[in-house]
C-alpha atoms as a PDB file:
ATOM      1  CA  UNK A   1      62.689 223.194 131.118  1.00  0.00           C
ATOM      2  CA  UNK A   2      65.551 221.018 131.164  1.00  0.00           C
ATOM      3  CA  UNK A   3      67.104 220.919 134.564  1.00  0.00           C
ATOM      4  CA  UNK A   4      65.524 224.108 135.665  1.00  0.00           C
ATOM      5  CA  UNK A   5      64.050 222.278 139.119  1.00  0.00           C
ATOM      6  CA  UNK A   6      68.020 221.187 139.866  1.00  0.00           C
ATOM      7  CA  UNK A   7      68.385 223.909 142.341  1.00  0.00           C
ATOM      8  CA  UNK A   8      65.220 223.397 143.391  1.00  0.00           C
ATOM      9  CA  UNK A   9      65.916 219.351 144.226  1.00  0.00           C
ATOM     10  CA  UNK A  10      69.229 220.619 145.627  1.00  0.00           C
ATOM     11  CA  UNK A  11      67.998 223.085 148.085  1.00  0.00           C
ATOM     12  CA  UNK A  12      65.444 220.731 149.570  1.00  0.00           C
ATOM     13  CA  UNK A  13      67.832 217.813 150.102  1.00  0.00           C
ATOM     14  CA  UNK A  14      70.137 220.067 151.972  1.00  0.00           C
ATOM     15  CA  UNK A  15      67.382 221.401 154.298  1.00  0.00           C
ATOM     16  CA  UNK A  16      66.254 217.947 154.676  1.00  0.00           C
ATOM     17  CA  UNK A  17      69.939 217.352 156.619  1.00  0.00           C
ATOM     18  CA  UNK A  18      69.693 221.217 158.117  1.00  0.00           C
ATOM     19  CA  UNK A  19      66.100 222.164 158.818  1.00  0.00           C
ATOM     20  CA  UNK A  20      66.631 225.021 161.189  1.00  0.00           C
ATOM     21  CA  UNK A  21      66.192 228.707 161.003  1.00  0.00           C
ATOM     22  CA  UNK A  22      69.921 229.355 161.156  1.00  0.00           C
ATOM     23  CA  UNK A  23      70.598 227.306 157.809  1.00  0.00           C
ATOM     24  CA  UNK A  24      67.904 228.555 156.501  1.00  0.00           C
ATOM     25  CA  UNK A  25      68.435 232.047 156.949  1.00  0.00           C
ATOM     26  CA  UNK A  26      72.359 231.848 155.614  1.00  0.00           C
ATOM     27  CA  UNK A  27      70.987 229.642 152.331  1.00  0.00           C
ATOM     28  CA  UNK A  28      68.033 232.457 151.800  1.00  0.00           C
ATOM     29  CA  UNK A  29      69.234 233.071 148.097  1.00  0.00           C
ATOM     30  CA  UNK A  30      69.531 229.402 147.712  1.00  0.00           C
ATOM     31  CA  UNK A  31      65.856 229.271 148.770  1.00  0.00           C
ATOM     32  CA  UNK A  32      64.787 232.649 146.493  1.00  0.00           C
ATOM     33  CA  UNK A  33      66.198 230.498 143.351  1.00  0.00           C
ATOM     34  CA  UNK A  34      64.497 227.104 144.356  1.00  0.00           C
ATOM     35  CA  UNK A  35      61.087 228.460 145.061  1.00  0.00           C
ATOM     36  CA  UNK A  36      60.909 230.811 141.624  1.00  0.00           C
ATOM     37  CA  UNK A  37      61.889 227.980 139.964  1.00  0.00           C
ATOM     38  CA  UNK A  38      58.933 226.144 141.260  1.00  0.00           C
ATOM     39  CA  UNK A  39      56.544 228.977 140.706  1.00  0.00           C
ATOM     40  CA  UNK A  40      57.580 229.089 136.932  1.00  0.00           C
ATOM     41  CA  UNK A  41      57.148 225.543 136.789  1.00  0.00           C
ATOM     42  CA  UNK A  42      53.431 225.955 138.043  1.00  0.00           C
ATOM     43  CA  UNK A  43      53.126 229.222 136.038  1.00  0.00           C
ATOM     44  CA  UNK A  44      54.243 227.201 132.733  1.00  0.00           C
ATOM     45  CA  UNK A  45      51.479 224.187 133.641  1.00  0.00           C
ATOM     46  CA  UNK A  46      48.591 226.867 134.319  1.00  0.00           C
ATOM     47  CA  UNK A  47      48.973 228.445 131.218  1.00  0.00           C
ATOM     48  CA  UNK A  48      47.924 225.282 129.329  1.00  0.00           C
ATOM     49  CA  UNK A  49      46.256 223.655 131.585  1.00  0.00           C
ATOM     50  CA  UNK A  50      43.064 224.358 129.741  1.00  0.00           C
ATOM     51  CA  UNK A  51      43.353 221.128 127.714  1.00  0.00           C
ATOM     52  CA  UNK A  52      42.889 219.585 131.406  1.00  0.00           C
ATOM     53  CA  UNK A  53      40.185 221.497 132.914  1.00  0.00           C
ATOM     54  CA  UNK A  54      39.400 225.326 133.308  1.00  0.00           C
ATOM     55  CA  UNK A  55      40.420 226.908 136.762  1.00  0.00           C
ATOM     56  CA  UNK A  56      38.900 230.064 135.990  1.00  0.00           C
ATOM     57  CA  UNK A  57      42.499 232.284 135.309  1.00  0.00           C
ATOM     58  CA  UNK A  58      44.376 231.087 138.941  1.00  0.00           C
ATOM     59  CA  UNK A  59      47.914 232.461 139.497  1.00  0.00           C
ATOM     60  CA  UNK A  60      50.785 230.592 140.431  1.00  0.00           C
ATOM     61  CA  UNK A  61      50.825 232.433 143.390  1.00  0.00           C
ATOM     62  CA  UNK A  62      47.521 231.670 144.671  1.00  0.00           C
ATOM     63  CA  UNK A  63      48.149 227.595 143.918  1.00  0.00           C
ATOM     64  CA  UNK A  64      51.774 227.062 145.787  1.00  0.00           C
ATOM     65  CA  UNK A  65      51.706 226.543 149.331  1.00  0.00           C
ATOM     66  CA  UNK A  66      54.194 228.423 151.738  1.00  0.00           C
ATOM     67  CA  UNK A  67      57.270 226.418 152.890  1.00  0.00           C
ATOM     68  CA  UNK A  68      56.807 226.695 156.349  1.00  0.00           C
ATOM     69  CA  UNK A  69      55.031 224.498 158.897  1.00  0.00           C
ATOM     70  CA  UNK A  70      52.728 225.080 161.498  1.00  0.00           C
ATOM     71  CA  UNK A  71      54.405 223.282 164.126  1.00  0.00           C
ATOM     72  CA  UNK A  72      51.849 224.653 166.683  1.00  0.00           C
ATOM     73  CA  UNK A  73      50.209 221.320 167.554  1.00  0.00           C
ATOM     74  CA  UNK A  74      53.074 218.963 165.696  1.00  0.00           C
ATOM     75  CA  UNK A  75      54.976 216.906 167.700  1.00  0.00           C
ATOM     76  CA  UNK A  76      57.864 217.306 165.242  1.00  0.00           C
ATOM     77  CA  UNK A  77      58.786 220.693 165.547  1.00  0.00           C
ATOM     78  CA  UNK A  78      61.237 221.234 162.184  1.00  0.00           C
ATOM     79  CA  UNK A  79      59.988 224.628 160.663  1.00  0.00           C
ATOM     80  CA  UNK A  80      60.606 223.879 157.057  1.00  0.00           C
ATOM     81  CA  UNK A  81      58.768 221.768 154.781  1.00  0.00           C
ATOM     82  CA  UNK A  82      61.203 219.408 152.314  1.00  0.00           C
ATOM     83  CA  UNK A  83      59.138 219.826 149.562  1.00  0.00           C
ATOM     84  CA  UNK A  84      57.465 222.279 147.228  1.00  0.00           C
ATOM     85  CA  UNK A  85      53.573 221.832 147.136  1.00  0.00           C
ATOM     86  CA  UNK A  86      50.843 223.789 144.579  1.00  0.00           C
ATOM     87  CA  UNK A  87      47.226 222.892 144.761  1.00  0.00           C
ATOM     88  CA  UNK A  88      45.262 223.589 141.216  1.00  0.00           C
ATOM     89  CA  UNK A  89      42.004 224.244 140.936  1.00  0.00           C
ATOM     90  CA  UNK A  90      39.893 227.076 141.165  1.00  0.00           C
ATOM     91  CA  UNK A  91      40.944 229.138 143.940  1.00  0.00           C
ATOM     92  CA  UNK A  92      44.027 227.902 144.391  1.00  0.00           C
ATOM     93  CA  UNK A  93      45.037 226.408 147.684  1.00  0.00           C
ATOM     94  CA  UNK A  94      41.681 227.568 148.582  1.00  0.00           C
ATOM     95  CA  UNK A  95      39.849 225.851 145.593  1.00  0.00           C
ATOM     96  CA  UNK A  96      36.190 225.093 145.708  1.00  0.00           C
ATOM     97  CA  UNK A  97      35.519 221.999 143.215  1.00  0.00           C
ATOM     98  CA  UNK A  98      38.237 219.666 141.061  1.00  0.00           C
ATOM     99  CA  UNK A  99      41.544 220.436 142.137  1.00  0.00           C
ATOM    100  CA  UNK A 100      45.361 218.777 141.601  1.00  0.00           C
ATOM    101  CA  UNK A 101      47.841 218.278 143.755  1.00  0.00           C
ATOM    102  CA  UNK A 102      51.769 218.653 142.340  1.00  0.00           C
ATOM    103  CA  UNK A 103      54.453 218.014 144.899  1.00  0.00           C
ATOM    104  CA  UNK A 104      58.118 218.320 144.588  1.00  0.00           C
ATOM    105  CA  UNK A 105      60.653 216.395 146.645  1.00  0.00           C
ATOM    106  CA  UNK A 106      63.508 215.206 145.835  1.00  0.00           C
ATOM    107  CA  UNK A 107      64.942 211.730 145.648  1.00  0.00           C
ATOM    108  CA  UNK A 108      61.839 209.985 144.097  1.00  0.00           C
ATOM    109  CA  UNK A 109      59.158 211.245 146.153  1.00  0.00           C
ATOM    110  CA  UNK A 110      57.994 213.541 143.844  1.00  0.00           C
ATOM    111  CA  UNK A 111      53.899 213.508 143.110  1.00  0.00           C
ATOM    112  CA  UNK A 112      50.968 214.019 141.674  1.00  0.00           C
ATOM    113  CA  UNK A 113      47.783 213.928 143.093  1.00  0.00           C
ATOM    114  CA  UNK A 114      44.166 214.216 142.653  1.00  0.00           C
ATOM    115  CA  UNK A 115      40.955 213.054 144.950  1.00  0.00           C
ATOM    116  CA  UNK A 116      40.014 213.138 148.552  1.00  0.00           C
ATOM    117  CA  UNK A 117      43.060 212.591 151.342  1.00  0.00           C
ATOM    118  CA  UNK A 118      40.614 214.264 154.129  1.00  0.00           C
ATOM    119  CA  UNK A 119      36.932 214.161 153.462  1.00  0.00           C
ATOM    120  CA  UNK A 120      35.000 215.481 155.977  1.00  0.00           C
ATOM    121  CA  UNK A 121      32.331 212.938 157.208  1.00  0.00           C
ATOM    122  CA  UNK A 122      29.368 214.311 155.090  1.00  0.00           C
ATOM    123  CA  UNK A 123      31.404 214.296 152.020  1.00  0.00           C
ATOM    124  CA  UNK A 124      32.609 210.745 152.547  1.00  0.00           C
ATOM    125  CA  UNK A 125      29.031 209.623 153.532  1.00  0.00           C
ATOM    126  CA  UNK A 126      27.934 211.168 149.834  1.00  0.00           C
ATOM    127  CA  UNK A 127      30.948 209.699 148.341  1.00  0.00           C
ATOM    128  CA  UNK A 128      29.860 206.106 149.650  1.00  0.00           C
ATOM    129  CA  UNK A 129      25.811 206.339 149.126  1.00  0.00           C
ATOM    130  CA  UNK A 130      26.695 207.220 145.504  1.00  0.00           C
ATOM    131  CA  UNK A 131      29.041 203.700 145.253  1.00  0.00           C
ATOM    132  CA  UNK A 132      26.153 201.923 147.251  1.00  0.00           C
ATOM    133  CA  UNK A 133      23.557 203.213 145.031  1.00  0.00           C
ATOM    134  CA  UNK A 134      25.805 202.230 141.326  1.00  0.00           C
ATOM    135  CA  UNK A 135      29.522 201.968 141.540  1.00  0.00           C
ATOM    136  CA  UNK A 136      30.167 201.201 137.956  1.00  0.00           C
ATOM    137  CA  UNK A 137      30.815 204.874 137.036  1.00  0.00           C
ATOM    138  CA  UNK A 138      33.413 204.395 139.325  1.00  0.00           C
ATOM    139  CA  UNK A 139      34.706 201.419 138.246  1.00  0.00           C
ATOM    140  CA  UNK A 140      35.014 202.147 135.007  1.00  0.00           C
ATOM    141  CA  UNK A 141      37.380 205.351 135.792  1.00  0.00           C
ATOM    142  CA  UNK A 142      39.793 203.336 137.832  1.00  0.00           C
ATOM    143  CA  UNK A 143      39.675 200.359 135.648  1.00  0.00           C
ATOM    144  CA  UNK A 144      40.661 202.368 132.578  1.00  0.00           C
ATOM    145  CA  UNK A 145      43.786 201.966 130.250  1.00  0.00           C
ATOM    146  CA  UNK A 146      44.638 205.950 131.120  1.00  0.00           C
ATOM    147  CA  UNK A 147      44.346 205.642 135.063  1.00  0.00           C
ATOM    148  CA  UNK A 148      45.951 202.385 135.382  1.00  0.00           C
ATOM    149  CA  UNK A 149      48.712 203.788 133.487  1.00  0.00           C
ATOM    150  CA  UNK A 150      49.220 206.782 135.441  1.00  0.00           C
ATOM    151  CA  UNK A 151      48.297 205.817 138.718  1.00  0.00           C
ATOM    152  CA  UNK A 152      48.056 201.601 139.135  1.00  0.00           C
ATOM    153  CA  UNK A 153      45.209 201.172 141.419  1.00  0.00           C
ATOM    154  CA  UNK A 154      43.585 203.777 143.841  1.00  0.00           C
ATOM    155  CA  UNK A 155      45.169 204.331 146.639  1.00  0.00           C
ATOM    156  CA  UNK A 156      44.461 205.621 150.151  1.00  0.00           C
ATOM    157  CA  UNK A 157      43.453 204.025 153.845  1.00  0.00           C
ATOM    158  CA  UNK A 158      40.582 201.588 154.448  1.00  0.00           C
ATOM    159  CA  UNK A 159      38.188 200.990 157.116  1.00  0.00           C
ATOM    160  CA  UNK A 160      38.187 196.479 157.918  1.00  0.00           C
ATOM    161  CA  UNK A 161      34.592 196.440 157.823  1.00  0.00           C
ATOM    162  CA  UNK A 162      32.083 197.837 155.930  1.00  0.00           C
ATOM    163  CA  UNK A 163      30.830 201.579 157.614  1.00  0.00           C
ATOM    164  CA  UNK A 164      28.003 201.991 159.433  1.00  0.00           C
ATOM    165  CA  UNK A 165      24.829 201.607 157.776  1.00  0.00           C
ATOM    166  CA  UNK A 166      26.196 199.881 154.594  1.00  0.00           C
ATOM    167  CA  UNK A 167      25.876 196.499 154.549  1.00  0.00           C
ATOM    168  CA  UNK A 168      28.440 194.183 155.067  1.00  0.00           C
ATOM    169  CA  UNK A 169      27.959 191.693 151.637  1.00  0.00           C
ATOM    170  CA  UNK A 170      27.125 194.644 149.690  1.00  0.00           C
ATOM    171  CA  UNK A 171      28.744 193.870 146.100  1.00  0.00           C
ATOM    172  CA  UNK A 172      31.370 196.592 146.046  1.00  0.00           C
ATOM    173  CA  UNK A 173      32.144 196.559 149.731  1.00  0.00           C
ATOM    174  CA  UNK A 174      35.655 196.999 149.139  1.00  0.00           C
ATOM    175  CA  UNK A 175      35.013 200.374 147.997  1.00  0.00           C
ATOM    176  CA  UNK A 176      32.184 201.570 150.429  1.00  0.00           C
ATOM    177  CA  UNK A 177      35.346 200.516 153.413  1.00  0.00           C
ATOM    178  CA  UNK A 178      37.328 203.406 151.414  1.00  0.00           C
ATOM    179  CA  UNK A 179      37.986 206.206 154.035  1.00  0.00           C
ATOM    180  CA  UNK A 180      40.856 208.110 151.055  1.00  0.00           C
ATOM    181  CA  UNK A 181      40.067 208.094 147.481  1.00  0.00           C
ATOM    182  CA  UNK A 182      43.157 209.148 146.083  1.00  0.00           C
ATOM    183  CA  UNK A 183      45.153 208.753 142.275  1.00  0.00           C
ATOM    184  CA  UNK A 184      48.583 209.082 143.402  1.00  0.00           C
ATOM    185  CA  UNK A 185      51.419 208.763 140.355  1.00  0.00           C
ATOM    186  CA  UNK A 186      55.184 209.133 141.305  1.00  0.00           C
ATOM    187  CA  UNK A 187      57.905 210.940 139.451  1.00  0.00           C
ATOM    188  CA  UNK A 188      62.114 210.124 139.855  1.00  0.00           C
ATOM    189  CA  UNK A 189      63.835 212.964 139.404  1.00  0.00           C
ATOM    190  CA  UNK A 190      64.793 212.572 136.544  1.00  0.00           C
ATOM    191  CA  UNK A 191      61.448 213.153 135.159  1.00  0.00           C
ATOM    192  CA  UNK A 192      61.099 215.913 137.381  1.00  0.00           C
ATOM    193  CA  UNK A 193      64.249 217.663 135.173  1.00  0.00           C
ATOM    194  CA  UNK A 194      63.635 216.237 131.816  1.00  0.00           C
ATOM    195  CA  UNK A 195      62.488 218.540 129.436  1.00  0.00           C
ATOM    196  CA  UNK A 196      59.299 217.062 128.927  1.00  0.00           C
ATOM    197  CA  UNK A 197      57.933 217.623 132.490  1.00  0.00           C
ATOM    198  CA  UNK A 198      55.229 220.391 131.631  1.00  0.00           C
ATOM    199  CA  UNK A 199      53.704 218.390 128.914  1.00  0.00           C
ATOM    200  CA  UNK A 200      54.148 214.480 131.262  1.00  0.00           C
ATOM    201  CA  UNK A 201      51.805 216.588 134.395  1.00  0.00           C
ATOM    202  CA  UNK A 202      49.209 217.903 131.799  1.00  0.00           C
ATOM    203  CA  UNK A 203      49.108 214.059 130.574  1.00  0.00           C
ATOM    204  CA  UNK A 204      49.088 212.864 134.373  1.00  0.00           C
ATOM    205  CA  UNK A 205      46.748 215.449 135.230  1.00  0.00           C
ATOM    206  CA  UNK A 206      43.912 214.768 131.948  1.00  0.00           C
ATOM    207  CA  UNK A 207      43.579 211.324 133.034  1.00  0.00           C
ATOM    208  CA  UNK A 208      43.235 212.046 136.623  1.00  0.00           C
ATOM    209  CA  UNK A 209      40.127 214.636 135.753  1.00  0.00           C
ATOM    210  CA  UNK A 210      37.614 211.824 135.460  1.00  0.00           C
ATOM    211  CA  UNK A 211      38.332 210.530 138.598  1.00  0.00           C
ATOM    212  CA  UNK A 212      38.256 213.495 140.694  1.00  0.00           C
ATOM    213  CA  UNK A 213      35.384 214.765 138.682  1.00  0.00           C
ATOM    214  CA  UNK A 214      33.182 211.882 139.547  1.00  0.00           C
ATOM    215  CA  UNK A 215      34.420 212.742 142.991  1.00  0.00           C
ATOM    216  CA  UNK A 216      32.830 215.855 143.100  1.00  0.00           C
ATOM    217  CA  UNK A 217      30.050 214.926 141.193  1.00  0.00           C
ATOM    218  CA  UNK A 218      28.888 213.258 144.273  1.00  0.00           C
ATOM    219  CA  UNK A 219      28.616 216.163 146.476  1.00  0.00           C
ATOM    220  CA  UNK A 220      27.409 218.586 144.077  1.00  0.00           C
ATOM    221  CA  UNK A 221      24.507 215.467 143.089  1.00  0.00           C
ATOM    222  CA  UNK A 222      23.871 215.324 146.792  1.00  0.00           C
ATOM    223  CA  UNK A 223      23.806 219.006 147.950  1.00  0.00           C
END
């Protein structure tokens, strides 16, 4: 798969200087080549992605997200996005249970992603009795040799205080304040077109199941 994403990366940095309908419209075969490039790239992870996890026979199709925005309510009205998203899990982008998040942008802000950016107040309120009740399961996924590797530390926003109803010298405090729980790794692009990618997100991906499947674990353990 060496260099097959190049006109992908190239197509988004130019609508990055030229998102408008006009460019966009005169660049359309640009745009054809960059997004089936992306879609085999997805296609070629889903087809092994059962040493990760099993998403139940999910297209390509049904994982990548559309390019443009919904600049309805947005205060920044540019109707392109400058990157390529797919959401795996089963479902696709409308996945019910573990999912993965790969993102394609270039100029280093390539991603990968796994946990919850957005959890809805119940499912944060689960995530947090289940860390108030033992966090060690926790601990022990994000304090792993795989998951530091990949992904550091978690990542995501944090309340100052401890939430509502959880008490402030609670031992593990400093995850209950959580509000994201999120495994983030970064790729350069030249990761992104090395021949190795496929085989480098599967990698990325397997060490990031634990973590999102503890995730879940919460809500199904709750509900």
């Amino acid at each position: 798969m060496a260099d097959s994403l190049a006109p992908t990366l190239d197509f988004l940095r130019d609508l990055r200087a030229n998102n408008n309908k006009r460019w966009f419209d005169a660049n359309r075969a640009r745009y054809t080549e960059a997004s089936a490039a992306f879609e085999q790239l997805v296609s070629g992870i889903l087809a092994q992605f059962d040493i990760v996890d099993d998403l139940g026979g999910v297209s390509a199709k049904d994982c990548i997200f559309r390019i443009y925005r919904d600049t309805r309510f947005a205060a920044d009205k540019s109707p392109y996005k400058t990157g390529m998203g797919a959401l795996l899990g089963r479902g696709g982008r409308k996945h019910d249970g573990r999912s993965y998040y790969l993102h394609i942008q270039p100029d280093g802000q390539s991603l990968l992603v796994g946990g919850y950016f957005a959890p809805t107040p119940v499912e944060l309120d689960r995530v947090r009795q289940a860390i108030a009740s033992d966090a060690s399961e926790l601990k022990a996924i994000i304090s792993s040799a795989d998951f530091v590797r990949y992904f550091g530390a978690m990542q995501g926003e944090t309340l100052k205080v401890a939430p509502q109803g959880f008490a402030k010298d609670h031992p593990d405090v400093a995850l209950l304040r959580r509000k994201q729980f999120l495994a983030e790794h970064s790729m350069s692009d030249e990761q992104v077109l090395a021949p190795d990618l496929v085989s480098h997100i599967l990698c990325v991906f397997a060490a990031m199941k634990p973590f999102v499947s503890y995730l879940w674990s919460t809500q199904s353990a709750a509900g």
